[in-house]
N, C-alpha and C. Protein backbone atom coordinates (compact mmCIF):
# COMPACT_ATOMS: atom_id res chain seq x y z
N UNK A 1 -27.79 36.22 -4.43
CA UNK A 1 -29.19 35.82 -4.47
C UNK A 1 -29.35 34.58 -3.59
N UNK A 2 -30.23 34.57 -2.54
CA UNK A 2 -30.70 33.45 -1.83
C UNK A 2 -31.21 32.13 -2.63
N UNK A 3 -30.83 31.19 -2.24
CA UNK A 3 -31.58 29.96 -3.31
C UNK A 3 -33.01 29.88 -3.00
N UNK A 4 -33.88 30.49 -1.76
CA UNK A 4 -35.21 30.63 -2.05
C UNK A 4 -35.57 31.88 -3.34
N UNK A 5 -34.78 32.89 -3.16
CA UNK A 5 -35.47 33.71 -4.36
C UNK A 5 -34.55 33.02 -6.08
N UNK A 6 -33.42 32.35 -5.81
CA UNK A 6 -33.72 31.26 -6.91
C UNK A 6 -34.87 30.74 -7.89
N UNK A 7 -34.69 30.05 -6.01
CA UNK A 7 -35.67 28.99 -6.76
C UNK A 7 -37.26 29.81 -7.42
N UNK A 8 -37.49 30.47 -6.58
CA UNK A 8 -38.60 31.52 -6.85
C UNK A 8 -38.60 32.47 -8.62
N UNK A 9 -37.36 32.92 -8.69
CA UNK A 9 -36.81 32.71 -10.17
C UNK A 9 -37.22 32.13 -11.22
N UNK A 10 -36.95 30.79 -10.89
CA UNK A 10 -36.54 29.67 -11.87
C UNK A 10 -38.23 29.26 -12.13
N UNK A 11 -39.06 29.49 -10.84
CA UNK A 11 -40.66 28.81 -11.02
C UNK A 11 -41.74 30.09 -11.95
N UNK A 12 -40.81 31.37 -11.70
CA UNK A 12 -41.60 32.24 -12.63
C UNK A 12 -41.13 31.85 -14.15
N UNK A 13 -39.58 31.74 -13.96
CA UNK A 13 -39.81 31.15 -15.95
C UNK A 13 -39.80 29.94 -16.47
N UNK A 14 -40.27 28.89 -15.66
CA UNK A 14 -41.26 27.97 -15.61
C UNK A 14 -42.60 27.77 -16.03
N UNK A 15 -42.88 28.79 -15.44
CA UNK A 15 -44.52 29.03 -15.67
C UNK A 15 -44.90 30.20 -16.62
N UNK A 16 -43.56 30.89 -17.26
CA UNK A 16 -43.70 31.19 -18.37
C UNK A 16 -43.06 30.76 -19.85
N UNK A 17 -43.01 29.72 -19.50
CA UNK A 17 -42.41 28.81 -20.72
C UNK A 17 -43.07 27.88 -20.84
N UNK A 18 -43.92 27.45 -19.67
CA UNK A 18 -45.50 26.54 -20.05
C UNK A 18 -46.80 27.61 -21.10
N UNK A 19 -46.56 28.91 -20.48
CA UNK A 19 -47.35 29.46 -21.65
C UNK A 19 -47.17 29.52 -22.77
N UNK A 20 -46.11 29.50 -23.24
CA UNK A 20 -45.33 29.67 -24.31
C UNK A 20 -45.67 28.62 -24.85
N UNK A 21 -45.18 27.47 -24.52
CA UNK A 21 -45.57 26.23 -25.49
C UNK A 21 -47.13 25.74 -25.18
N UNK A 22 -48.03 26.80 -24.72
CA UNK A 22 -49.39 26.47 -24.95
C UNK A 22 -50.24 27.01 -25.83
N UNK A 23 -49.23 28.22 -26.09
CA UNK A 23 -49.67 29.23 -26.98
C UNK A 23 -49.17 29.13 -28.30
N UNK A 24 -47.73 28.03 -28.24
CA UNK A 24 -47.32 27.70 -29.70
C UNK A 24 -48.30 26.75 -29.86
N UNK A 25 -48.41 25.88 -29.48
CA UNK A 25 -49.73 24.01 -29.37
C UNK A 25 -50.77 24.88 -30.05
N UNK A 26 -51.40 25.79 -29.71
CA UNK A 26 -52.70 26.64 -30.27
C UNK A 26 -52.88 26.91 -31.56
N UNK A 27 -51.85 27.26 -32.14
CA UNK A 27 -51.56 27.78 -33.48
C UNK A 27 -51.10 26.63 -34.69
N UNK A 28 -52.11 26.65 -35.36
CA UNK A 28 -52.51 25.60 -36.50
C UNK A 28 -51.31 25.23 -36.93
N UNK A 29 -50.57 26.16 -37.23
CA UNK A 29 -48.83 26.30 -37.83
C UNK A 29 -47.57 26.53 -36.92
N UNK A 30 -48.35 25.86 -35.79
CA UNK A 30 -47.17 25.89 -34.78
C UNK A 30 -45.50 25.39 -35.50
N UNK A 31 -44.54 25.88 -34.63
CA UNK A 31 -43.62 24.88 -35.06
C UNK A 31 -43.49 24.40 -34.11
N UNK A 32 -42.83 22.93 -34.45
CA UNK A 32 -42.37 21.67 -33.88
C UNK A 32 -41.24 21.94 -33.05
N UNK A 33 -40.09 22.35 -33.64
CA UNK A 33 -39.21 22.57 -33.45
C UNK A 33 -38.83 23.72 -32.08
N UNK A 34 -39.25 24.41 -32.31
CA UNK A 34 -39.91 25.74 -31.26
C UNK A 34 -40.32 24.87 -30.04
N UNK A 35 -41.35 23.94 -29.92
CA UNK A 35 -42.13 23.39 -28.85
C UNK A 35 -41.14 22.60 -28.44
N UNK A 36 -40.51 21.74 -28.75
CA UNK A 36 -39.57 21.27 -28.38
C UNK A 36 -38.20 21.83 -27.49
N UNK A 37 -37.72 22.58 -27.86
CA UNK A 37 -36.49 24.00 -27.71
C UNK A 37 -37.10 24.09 -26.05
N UNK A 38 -38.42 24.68 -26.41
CA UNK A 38 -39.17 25.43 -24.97
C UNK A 38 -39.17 24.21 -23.97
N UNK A 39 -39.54 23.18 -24.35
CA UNK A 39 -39.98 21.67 -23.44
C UNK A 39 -38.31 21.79 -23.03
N UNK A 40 -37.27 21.35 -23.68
CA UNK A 40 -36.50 20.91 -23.02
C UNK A 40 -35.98 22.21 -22.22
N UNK A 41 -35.80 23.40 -22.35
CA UNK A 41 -35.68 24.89 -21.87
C UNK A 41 -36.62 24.88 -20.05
N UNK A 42 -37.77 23.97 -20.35
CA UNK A 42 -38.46 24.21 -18.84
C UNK A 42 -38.42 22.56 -18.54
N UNK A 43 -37.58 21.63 -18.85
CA UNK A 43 -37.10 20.47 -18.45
C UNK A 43 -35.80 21.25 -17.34
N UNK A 44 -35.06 21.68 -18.04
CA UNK A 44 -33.53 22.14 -17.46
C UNK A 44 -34.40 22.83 -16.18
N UNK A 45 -35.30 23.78 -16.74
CA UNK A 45 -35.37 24.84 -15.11
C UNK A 45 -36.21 23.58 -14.02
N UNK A 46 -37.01 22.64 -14.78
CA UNK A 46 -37.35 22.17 -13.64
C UNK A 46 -36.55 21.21 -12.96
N UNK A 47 -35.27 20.39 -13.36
CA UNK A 47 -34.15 19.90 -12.77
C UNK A 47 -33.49 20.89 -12.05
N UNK A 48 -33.21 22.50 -12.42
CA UNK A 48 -32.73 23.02 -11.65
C UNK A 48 -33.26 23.45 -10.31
N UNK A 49 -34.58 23.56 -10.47
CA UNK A 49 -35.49 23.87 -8.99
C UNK A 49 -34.83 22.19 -7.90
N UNK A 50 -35.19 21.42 -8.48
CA UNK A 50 -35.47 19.99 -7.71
C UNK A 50 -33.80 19.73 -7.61
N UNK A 51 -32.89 20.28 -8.01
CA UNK A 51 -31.56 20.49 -7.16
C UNK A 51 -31.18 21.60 -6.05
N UNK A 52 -32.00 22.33 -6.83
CA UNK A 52 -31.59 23.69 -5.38
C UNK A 52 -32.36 23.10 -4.37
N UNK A 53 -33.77 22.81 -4.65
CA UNK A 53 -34.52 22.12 -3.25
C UNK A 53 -34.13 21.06 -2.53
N UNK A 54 -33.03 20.40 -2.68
CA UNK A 54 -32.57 18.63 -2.00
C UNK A 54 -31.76 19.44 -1.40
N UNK A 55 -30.30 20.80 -1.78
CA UNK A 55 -29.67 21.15 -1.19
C UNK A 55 -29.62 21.48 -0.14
């Protein structure tokens, strides 16, 4: 796999793990715990984009 379709990768489940924890935030009985998991889950992919990109 090319590190452009990587990185291309990594920004689709990015931007589906921002839905995710927008759609947990929504729900009266969200869990905490869950939102968190996901935050640090699209922390990692977004350190991993901003290393493949300096490379």
């Amino acid at each position: 796999m090319s590190q452009e379709a990587r990185v291309r990768e990594l920004s689709e489940r990015h931007k589906r793990l921002e839905a995710a924890i927008a759609a947990e935030l929504k729900h009266p009985a969200g869990d905490d715990l869950r939102v968190h998991e996901l935050k640090r889950k699209k922390l990692r992919i977004k350190d991993e984009i901003a290393q493949l990109r300096t490379n």
